[in-house]
C-alpha atoms as a PDB file:
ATOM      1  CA  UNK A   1      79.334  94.571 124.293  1.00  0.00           C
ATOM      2  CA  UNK A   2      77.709  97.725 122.969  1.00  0.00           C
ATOM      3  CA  UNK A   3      80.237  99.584 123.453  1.00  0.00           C
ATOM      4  CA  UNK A   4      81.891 101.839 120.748  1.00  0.00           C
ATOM      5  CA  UNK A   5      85.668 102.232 119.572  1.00  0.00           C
ATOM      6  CA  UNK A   6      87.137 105.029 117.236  1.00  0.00           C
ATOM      7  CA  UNK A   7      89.386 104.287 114.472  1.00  0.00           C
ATOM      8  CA  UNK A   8      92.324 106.673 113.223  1.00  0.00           C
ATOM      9  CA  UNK A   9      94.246 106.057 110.138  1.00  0.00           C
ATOM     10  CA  UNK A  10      97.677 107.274 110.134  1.00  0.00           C
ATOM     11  CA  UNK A  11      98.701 108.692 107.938  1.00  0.00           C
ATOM     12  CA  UNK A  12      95.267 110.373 106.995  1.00  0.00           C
ATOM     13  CA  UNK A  13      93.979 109.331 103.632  1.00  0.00           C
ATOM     14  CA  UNK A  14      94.297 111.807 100.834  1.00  0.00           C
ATOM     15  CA  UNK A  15      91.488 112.982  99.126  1.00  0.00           C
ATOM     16  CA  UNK A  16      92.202 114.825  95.419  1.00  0.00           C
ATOM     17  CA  UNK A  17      89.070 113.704  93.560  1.00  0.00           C
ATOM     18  CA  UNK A  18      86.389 116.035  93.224  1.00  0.00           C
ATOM     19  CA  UNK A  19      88.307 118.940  94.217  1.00  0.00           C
ATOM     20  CA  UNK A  20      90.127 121.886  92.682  1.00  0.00           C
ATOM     21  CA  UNK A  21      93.886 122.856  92.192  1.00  0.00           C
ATOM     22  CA  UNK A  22      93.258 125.566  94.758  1.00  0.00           C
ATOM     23  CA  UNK A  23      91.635 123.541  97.843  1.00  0.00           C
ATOM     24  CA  UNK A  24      94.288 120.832  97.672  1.00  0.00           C
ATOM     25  CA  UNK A  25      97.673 122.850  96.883  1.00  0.00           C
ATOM     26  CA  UNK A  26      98.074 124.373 100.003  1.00  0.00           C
ATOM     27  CA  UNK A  27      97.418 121.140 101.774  1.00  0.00           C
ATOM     28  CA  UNK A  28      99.999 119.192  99.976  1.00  0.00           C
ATOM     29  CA  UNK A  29     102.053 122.044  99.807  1.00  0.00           C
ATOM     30  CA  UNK A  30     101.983 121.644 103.952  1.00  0.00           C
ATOM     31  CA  UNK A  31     102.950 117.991 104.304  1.00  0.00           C
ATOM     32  CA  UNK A  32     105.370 118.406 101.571  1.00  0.00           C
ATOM     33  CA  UNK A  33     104.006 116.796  98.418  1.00  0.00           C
ATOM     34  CA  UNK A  34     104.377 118.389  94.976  1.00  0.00           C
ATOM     35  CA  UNK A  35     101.731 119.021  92.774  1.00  0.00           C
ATOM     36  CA  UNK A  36     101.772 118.720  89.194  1.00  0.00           C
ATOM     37  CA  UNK A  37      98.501 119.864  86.911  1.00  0.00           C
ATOM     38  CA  UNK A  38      97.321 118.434  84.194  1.00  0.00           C
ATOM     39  CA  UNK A  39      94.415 118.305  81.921  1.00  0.00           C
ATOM     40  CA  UNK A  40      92.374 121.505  82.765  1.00  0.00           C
ATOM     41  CA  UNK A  41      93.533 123.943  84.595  1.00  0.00           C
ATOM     42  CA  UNK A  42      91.164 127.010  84.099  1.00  0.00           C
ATOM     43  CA  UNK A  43      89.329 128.442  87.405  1.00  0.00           C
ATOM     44  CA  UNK A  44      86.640 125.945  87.318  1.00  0.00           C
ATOM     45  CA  UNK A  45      88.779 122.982  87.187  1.00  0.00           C
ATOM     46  CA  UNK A  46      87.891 119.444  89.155  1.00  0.00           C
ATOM     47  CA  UNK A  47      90.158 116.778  89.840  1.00  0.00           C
ATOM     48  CA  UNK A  48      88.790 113.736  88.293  1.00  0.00           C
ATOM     49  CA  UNK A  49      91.939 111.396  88.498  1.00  0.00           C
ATOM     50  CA  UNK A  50      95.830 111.217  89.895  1.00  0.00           C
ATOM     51  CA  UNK A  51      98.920 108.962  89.693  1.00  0.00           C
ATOM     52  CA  UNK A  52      99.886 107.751  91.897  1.00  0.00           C
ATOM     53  CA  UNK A  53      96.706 107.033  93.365  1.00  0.00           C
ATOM     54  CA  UNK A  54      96.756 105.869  96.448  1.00  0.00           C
ATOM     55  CA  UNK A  55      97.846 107.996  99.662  1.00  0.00           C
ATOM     56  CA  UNK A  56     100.825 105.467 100.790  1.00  0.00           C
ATOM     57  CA  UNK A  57     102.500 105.757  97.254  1.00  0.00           C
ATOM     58  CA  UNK A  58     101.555 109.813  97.094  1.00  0.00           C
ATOM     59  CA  UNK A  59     103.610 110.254 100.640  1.00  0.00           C
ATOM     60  CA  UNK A  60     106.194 108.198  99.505  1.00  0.00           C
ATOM     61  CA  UNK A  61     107.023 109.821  96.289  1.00  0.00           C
ATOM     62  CA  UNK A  62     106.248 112.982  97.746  1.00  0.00           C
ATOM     63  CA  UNK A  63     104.967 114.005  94.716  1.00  0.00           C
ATOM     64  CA  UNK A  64     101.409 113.393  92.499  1.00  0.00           C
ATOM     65  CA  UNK A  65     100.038 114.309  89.098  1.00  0.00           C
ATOM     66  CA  UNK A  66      96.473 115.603  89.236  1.00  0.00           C
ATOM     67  CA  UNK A  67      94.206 115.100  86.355  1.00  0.00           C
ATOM     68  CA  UNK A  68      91.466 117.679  85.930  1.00  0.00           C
ATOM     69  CA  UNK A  69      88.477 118.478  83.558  1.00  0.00           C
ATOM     70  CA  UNK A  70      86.230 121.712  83.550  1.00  0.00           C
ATOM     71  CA  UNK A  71      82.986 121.719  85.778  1.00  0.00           C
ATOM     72  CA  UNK A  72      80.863 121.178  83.003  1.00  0.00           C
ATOM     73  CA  UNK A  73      82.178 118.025  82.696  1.00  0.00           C
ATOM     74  CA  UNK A  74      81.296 116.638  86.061  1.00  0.00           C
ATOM     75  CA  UNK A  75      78.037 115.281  86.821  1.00  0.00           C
ATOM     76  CA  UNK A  76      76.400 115.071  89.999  1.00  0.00           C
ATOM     77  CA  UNK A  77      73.607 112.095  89.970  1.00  0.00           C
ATOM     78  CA  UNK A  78      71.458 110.446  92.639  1.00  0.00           C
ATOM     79  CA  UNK A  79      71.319 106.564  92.865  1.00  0.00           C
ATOM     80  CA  UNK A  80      68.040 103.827  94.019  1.00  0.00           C
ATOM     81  CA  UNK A  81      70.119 101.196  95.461  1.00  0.00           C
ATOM     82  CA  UNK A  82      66.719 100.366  97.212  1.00  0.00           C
ATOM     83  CA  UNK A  83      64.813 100.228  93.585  1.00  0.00           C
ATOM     84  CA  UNK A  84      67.328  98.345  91.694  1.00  0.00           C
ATOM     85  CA  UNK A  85      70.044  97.173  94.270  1.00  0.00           C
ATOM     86  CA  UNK A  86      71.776  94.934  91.752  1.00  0.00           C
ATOM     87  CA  UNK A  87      72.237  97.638  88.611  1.00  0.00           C
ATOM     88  CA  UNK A  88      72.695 100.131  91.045  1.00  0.00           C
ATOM     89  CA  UNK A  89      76.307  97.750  92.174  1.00  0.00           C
ATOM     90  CA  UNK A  90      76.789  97.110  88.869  1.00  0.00           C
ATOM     91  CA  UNK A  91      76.865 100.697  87.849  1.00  0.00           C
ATOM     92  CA  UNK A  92      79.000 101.482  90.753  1.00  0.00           C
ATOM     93  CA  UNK A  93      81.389  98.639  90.182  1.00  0.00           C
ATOM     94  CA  UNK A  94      81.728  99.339  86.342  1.00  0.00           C
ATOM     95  CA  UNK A  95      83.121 102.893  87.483  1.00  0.00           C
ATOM     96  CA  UNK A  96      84.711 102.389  90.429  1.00  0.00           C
ATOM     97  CA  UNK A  97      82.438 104.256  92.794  1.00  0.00           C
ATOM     98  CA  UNK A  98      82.566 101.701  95.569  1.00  0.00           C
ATOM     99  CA  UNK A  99      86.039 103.289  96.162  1.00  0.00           C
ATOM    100  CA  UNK A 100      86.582 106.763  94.463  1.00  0.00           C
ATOM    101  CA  UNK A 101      84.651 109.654  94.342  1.00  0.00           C
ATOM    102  CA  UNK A 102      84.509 110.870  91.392  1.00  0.00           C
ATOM    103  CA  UNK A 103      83.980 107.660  88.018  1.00  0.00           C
ATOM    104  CA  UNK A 104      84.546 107.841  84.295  1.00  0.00           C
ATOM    105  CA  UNK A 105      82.068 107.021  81.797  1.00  0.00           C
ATOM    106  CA  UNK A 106      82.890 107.732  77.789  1.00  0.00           C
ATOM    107  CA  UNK A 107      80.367 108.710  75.817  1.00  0.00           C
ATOM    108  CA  UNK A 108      80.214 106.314  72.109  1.00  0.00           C
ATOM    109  CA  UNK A 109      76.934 107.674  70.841  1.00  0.00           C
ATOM    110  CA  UNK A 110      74.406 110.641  70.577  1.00  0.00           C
ATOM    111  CA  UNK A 111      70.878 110.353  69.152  1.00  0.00           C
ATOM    112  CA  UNK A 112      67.837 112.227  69.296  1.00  0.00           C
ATOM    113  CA  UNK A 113      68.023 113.853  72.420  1.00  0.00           C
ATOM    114  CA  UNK A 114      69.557 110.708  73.676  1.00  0.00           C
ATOM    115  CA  UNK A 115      73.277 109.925  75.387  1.00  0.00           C
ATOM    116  CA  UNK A 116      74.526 106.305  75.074  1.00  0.00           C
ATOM    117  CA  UNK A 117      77.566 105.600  77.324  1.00  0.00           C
ATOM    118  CA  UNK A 118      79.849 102.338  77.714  1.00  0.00           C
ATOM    119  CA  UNK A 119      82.271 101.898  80.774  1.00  0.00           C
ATOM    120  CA  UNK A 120      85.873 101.141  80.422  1.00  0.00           C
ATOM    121  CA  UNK A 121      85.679  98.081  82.901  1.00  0.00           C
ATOM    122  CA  UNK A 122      83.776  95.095  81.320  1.00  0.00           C
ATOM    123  CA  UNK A 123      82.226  94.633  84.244  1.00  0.00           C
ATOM    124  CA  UNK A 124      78.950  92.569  81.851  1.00  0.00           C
ATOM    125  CA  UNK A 125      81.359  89.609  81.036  1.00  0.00           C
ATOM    126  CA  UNK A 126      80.638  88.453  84.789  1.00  0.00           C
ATOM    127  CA  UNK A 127      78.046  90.560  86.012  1.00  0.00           C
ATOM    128  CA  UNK A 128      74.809  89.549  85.544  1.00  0.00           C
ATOM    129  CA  UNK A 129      71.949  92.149  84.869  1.00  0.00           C
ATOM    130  CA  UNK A 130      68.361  91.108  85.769  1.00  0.00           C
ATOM    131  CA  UNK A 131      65.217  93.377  84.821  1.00  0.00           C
ATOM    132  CA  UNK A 132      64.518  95.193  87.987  1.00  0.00           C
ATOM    133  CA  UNK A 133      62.848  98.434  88.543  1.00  0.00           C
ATOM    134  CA  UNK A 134      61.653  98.420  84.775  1.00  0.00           C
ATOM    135  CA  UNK A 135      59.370 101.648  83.729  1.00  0.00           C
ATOM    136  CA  UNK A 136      55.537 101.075  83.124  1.00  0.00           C
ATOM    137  CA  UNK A 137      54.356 104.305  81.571  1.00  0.00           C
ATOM    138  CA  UNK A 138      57.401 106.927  80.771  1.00  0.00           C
ATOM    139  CA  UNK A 139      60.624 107.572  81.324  1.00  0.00           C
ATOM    140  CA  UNK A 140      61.588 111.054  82.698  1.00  0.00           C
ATOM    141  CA  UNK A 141      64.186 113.864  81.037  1.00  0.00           C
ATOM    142  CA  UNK A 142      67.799 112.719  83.074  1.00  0.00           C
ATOM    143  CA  UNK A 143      66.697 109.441  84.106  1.00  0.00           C
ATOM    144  CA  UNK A 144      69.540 106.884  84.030  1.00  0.00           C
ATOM    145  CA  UNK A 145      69.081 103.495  82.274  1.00  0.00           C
ATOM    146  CA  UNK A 146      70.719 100.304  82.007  1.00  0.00           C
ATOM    147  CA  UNK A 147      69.802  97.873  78.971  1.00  0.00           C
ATOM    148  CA  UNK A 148      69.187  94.358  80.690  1.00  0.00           C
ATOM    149  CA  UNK A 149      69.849  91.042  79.542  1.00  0.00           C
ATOM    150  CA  UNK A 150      66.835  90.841  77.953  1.00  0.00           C
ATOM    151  CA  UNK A 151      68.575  92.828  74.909  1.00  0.00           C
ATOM    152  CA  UNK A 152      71.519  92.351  73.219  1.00  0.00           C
ATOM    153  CA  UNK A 153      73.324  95.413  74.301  1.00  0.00           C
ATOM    154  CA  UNK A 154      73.318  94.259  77.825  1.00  0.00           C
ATOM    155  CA  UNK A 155      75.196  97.006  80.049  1.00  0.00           C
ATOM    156  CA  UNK A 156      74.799 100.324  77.806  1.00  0.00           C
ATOM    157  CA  UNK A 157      74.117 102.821  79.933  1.00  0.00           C
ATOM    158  CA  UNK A 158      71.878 105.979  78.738  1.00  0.00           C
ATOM    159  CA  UNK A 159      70.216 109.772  79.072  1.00  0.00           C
ATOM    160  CA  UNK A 160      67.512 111.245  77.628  1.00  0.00           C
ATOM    161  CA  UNK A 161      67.193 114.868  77.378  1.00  0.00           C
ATOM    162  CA  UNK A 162      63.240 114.585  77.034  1.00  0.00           C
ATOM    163  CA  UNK A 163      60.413 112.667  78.870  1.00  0.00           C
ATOM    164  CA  UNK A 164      59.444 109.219  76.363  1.00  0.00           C
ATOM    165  CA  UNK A 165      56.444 107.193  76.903  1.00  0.00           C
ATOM    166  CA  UNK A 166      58.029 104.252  74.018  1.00  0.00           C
ATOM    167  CA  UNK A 167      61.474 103.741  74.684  1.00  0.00           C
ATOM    168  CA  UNK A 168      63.829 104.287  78.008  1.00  0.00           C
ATOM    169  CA  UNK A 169      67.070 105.452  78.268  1.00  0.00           C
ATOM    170  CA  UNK A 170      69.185 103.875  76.354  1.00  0.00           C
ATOM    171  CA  UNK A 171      67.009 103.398  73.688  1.00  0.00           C
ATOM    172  CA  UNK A 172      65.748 100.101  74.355  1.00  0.00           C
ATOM    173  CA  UNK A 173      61.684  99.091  75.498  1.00  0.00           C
ATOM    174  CA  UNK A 174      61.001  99.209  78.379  1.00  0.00           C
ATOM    175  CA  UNK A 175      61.238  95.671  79.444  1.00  0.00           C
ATOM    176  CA  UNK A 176      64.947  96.072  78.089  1.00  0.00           C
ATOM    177  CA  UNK A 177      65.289  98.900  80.899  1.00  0.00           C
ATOM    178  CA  UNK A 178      66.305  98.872  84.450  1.00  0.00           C
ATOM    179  CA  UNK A 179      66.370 102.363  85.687  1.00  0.00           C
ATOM    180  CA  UNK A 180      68.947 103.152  88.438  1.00  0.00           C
ATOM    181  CA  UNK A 181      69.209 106.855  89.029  1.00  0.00           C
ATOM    182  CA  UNK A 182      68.945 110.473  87.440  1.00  0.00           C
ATOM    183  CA  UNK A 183      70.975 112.866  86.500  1.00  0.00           C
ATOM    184  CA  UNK A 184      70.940 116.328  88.751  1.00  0.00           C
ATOM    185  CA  UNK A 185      71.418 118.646  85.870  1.00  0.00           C
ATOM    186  CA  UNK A 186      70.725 117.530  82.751  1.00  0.00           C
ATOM    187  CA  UNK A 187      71.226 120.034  80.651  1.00  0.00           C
ATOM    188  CA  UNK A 188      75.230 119.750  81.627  1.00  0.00           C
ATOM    189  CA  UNK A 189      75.253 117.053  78.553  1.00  0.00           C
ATOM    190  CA  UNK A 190      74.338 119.429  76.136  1.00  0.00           C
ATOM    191  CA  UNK A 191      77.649 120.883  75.390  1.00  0.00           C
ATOM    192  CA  UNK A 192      78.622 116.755  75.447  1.00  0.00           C
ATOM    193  CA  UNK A 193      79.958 115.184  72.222  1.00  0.00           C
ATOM    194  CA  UNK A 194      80.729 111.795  70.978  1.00  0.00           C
ATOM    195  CA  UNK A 195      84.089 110.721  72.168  1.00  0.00           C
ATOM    196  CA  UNK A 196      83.888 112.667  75.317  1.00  0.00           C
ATOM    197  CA  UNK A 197      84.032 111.344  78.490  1.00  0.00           C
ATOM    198  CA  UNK A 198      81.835 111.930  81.678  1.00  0.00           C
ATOM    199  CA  UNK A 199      82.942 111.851  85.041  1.00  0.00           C
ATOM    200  CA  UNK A 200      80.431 110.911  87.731  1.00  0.00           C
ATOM    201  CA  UNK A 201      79.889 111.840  91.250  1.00  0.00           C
ATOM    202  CA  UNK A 202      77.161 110.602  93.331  1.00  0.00           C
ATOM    203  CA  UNK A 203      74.623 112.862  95.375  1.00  0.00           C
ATOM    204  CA  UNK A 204      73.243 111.160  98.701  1.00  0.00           C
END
């Protein structure tokens, strides 16, 4: 009782997301995995995705396809799990950043300063979103937003570019608003366009 045990995994888990082609070839290269690029491959490249994709099925083919977008495209944001706990899991969920590193999120529309994003998972047919951690007086510039169930687009996720005293993130009043995070650097959505696609990793 009190008392503390280690715990090794063997094989190690490997780790491809959020990384480039030239941190992880020589590793693979080492236990004898091939690496195939795809997607980006320019000097600023970051693995956002690979097949197969888990370690067990990577060793066992000895080989794994890497799927990569420029820099630009990958956003570094900080979560309040202790402000809004629940969006903050539903967020999470939705992209699949209880278990991966690095989450997709496309982008379906661009307004005014303002980013409106939808996640491939529909996590809202079973996931409940409550108001919590609603704004009062304004909404800052790379503040994330969730619209609540109060509104009918329950789930859309969005960015502003610019501070608004009227409406939050995604467009909705505040009441229709749960904020869960901020972007890091905003200004990485500028060169964003409808159709695009995101990929997030969260800052702790």
């Amino acid at each position: 009782m009190g008392q503390k045990i280690s715990v090794e995994s063997i094989p190690p888990q490997i780790v491809l997301l959020g990384h480039s082609f030239e941190e992880i070839n020589p590793v693979l290269s080492s236990i004898g995995i091939e690496l195939v690029k795809a997607g980006y491959t320019g000097k600023d490249a970051v693995i956002v995705s690979h097949d197969p994709s888990t370690t067990l099925e990577i060793l066992g083919e000895a080989k794994v396809t890497a799927y990569a977008v420029s820099k630009a495209k990958r956003i570094e944001i900080e979560l309040y799990p202790d402000k809004a706990p629940k969006s903050v899991e539903f967020f999470r969920h939705s992209l699949g950043l209880k278990t991966k590193t690095v989450g997709k999120l496309p982008v379906y529309m661009i307004y005014d300063n303002t980013y409106l994003f939808k996640t491939e998972k529909e996590t809202v047919k079973y996931k409940e979103i409550l108001p919590e951690n609603t704004p009062m007086n304004k909404i800052l510039a790379g503040e994330i937003g969730i619209t609540n169930q109060a509104a009918k687009r329950m789930g859309t996720i969005g960015v502003k570019l610019v501070d608004d005293d009227l409406f939050g993130p995604t467009g909705e009043k505040f009441s229709s608003t749960n904020l869960i995070g901020r972007i890091i650097e905003p200004s990485k959505l500028k060169d964003i366009e409808e159709g695009d696609a995101i990929y997030i990793s969260e800052v702790f």
